[in-house]
N, C-alpha and C. Protein backbone atom coordinates (compact mmCIF):
# COMPACT_ATOMS: atom_id res chain seq x y z
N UNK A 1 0.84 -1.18 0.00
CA UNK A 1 0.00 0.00 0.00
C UNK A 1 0.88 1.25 0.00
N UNK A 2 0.87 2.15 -1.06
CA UNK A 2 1.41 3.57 -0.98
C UNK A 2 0.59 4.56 0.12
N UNK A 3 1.87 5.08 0.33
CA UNK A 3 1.59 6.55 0.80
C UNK A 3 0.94 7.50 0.77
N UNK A 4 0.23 8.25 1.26
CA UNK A 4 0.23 9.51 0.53
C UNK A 4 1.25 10.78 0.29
N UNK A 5 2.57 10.24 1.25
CA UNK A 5 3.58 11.37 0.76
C UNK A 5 4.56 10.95 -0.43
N UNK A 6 3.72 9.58 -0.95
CA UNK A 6 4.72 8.31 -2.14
C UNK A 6 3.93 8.98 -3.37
N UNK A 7 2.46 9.18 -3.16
CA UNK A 7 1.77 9.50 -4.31
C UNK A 7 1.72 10.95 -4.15
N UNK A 8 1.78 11.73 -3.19
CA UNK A 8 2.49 13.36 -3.57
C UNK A 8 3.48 13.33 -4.32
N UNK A 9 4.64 12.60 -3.54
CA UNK A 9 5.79 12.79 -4.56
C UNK A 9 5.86 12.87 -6.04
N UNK A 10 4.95 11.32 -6.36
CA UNK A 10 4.89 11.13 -7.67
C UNK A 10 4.21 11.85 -8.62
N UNK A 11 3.03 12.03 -7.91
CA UNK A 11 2.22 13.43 -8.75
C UNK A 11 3.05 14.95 -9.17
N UNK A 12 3.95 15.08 -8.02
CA UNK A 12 4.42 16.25 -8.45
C UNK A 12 5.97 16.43 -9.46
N UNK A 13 6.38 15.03 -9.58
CA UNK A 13 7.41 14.67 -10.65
C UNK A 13 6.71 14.32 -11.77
N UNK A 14 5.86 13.77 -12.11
CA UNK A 14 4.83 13.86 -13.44
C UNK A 14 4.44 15.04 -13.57
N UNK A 15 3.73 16.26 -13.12
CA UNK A 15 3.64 17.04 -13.35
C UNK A 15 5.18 18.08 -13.49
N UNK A 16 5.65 17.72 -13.21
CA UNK A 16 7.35 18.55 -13.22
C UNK A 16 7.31 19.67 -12.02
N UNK A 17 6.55 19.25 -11.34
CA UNK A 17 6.49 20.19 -9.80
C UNK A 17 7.83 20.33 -8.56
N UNK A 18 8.37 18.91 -8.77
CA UNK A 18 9.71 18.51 -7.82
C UNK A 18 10.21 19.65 -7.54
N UNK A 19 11.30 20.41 -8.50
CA UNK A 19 12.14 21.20 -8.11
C UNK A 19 11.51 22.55 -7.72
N UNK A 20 10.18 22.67 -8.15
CA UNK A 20 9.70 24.41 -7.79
C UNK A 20 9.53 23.93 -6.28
N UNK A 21 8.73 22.55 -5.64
CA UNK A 21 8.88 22.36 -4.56
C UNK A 21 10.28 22.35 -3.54
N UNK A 22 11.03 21.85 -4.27
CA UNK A 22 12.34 22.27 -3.83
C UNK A 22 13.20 23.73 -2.99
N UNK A 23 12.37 24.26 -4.37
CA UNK A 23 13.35 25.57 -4.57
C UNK A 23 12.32 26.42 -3.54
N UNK A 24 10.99 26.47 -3.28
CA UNK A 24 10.08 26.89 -2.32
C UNK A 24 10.25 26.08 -0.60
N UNK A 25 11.10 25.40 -0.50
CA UNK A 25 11.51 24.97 0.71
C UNK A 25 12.42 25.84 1.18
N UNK A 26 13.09 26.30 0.36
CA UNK A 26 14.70 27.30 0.88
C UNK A 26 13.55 28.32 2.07
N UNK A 27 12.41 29.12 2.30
CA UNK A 27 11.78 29.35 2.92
C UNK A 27 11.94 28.96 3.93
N UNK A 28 11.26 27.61 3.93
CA UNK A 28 11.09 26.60 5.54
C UNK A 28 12.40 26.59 6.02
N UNK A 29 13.25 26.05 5.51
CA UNK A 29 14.73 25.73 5.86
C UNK A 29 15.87 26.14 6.21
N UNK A 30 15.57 27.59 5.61
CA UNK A 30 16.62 29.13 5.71
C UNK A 30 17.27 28.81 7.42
N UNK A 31 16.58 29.10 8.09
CA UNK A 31 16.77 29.03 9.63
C UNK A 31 17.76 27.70 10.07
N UNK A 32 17.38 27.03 9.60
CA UNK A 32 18.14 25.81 9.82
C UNK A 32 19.61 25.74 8.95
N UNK A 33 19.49 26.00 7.93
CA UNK A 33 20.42 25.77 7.06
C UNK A 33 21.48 26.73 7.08
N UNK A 34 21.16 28.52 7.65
CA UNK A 34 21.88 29.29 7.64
C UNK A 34 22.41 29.46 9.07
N UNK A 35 21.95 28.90 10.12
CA UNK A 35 22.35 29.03 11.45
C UNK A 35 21.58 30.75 12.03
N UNK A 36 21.46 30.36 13.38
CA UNK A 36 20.42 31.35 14.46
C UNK A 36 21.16 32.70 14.22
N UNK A 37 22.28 33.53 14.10
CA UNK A 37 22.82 34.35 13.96
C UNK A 37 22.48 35.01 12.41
N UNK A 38 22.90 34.28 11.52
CA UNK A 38 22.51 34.71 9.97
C UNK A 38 21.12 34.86 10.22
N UNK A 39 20.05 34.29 10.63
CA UNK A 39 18.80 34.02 10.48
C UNK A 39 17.95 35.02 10.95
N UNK A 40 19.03 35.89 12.31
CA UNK A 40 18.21 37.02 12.76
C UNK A 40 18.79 38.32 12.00
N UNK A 41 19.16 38.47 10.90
CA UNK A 41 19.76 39.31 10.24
C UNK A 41 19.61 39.43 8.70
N UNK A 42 18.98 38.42 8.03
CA UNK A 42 18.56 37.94 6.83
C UNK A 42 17.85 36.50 6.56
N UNK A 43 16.64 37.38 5.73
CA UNK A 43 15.81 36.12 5.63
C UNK A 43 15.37 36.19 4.17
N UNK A 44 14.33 35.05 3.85
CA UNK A 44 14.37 35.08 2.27
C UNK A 44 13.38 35.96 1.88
N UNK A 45 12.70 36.36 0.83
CA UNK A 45 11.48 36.47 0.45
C UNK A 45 11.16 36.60 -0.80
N UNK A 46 11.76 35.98 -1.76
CA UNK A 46 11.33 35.67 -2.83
C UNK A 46 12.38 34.73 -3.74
N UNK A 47 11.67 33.91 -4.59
CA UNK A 47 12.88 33.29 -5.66
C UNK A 47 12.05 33.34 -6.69
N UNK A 48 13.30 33.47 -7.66
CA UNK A 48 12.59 33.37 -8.97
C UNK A 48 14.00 32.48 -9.85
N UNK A 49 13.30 31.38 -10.39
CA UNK A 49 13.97 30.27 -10.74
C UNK A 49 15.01 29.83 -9.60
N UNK A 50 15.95 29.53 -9.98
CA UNK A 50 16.49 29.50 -9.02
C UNK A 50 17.63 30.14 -7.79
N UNK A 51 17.15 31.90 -8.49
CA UNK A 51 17.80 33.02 -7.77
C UNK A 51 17.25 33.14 -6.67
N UNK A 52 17.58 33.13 -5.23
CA UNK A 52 17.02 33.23 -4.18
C UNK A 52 17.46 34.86 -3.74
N UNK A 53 16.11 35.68 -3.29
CA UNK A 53 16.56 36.79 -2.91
C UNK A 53 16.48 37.04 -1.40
N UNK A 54 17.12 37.76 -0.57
CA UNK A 54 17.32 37.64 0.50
C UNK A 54 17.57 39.08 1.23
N UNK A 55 16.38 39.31 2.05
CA UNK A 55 16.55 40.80 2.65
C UNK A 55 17.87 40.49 3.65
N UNK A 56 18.65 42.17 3.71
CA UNK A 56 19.73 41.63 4.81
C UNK A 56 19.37 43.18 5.77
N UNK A 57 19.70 43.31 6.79
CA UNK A 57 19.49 43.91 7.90
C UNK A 57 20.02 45.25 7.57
N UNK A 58 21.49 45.35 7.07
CA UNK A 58 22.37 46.39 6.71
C UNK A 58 23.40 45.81 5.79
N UNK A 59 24.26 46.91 5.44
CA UNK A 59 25.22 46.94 4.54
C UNK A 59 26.16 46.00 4.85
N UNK A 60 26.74 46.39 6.05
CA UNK A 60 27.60 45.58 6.60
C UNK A 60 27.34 44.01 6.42
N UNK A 61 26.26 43.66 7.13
CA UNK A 61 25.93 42.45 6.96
C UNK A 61 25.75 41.86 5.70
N UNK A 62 25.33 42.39 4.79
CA UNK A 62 25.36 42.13 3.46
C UNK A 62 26.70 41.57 2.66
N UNK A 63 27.40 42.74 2.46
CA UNK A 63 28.80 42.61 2.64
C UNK A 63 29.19 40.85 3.01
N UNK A 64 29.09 40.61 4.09
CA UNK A 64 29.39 39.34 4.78
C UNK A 64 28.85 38.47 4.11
N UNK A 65 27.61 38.44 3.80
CA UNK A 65 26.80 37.58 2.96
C UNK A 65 27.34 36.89 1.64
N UNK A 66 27.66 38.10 1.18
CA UNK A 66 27.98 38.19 -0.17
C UNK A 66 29.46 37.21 -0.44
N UNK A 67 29.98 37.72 0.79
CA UNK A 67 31.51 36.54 0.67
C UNK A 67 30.89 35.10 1.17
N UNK A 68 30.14 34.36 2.20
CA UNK A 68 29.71 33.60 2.06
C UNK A 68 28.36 32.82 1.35
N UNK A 69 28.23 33.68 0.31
CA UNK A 69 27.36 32.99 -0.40
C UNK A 69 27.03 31.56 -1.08
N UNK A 70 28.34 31.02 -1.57
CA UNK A 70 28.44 29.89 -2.26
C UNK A 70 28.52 29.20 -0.67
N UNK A 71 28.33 29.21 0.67
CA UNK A 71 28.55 28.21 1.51
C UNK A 71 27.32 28.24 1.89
N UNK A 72 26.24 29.29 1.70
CA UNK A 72 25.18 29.35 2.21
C UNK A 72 24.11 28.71 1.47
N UNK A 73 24.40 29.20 -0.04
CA UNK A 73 23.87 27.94 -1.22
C UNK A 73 23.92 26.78 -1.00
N UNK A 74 25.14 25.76 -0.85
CA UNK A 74 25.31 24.66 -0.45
C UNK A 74 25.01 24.27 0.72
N UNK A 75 24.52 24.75 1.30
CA UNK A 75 24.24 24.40 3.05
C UNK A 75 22.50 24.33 2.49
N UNK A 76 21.92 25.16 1.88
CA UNK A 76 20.57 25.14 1.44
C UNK A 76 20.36 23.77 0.49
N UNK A 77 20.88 23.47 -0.57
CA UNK A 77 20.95 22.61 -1.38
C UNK A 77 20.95 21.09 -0.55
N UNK A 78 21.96 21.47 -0.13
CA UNK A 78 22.08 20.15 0.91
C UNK A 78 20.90 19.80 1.73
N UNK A 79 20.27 20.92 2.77
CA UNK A 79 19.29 20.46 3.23
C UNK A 79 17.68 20.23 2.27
N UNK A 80 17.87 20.93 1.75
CA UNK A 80 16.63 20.84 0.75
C UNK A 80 17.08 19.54 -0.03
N UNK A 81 17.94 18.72 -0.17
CA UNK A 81 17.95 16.96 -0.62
C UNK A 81 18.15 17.35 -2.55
N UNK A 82 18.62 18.67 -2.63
CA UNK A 82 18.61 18.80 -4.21
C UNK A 82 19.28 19.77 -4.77
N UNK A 83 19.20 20.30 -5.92
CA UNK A 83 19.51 21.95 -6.05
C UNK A 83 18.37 22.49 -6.25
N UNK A 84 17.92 23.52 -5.20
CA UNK A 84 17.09 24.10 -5.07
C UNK A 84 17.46 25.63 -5.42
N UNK A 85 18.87 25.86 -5.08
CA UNK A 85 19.34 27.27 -5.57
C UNK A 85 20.62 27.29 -5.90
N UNK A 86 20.92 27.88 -7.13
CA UNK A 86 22.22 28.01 -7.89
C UNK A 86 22.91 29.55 -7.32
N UNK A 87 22.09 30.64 -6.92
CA UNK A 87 22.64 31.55 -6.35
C UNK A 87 21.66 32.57 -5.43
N UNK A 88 22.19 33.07 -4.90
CA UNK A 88 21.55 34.17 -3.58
C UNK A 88 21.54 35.78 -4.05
N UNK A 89 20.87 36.31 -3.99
CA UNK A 89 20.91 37.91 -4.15
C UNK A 89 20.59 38.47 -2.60
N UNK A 90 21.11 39.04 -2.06
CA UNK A 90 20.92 40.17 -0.95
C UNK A 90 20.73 41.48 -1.05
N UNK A 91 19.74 41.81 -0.59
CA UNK A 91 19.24 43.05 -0.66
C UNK A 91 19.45 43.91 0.62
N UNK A 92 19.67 45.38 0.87
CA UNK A 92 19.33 46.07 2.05
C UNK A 92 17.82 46.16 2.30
N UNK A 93 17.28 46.09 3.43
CA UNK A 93 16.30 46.47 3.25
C UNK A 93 15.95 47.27 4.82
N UNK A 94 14.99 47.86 4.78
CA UNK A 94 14.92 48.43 6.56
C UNK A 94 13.22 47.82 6.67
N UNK A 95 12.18 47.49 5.63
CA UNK A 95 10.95 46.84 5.85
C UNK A 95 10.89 45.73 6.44
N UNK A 96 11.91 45.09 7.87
CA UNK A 96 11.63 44.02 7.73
C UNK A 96 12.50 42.98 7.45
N UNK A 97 12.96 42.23 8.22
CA UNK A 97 14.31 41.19 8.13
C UNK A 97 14.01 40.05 9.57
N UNK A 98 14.81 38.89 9.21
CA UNK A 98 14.43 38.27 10.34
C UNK A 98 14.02 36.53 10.04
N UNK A 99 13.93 35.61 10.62
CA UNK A 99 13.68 34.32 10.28
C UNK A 99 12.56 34.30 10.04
N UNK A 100 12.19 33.29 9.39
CA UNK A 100 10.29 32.73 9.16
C UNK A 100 9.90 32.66 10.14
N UNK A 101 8.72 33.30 9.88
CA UNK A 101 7.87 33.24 11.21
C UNK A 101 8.05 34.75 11.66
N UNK A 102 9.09 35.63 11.66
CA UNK A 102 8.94 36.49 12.57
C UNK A 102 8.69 37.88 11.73
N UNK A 103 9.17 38.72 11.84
CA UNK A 103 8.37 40.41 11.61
C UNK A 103 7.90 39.89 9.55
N UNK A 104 6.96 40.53 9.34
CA UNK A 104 6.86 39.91 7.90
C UNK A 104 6.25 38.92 7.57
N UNK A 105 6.59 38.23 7.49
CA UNK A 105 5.98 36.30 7.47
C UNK A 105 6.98 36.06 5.82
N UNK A 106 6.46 34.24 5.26
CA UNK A 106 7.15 34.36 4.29
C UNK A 106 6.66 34.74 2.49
N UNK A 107 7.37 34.67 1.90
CA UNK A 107 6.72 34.82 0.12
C UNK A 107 5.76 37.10 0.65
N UNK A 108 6.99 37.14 0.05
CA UNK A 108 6.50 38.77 0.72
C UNK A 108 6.90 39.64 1.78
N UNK A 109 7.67 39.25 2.35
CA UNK A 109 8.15 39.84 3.51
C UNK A 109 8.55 41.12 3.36
C-alpha cells in the first residue's frame, strides 16, 4: 500500500512540480540551514527560478553575505535533498528582516 507522501511525490514529478517544490523549501529551511545568527539578520522572500533573494538587515551584513554565499547555497541545497538554488541575491532592506515566522511572514516579507 502507498503513501500519501509516495503518491504526492509522484504526482508532483509527473507534473514537473519537484524542483519548484524544492526551490520553495529554501523558505522553511533558511533558519536551519543558515544558522540562528545569519537568520536574525537575513531572511528570504522571494525566488525566482532559481535566484534566491534575501533581505539583509544592513550593509555591513550584506557585505558578509555576499563573501559567504556559495557556503550558504550549499548548506541550502544540501538540506533541501537537491539543487534548489544556484545563487543568492541580498538586498538592504529596513521593511523588515528576520527568520520565518517572525516580523513579515514568508513569500512577501
Amino acid at each position: 500500500m502507498k503513501t500519501i507522501g509516495t503518491i504526492l511525490d509522484k504526482a508532483l514529478k509527473n507534473f514537473g512540480l519537484e524542483g519548484k517544490m524544492r526551490q520553495y523549501k529554501a523558505f522553511e529551511i533558511w533558519d536551519e540551514a543558515v544558522g540562528e545568527q545569519i537568520a536574525k539578520v537575513a531572511t528570504p522572500y522571494d525566488i525566482k527560478g532559481k535566484t534566491l533573494f534575501v533581505k539583509v538587515r544592513d550593509a555591513v551584513w550584506m557585505r558578509q553575505l555576499m563573501f559567504l554565499e556559495g557556503n550558504l547555497r550549499d548548506k541550502l541545497n544540501s538540506v533541501s535533498g537537491g539543487e534548489a538554488v544556484n545563487k543568492i541575491v541580498f538586498r538592504v532592506t529596513d521593511s523588515g528582516y528576520g527568520s520565518y515566522g517572525k516580523k513579515g511572514g514568508p513569500y512577501g516579507r
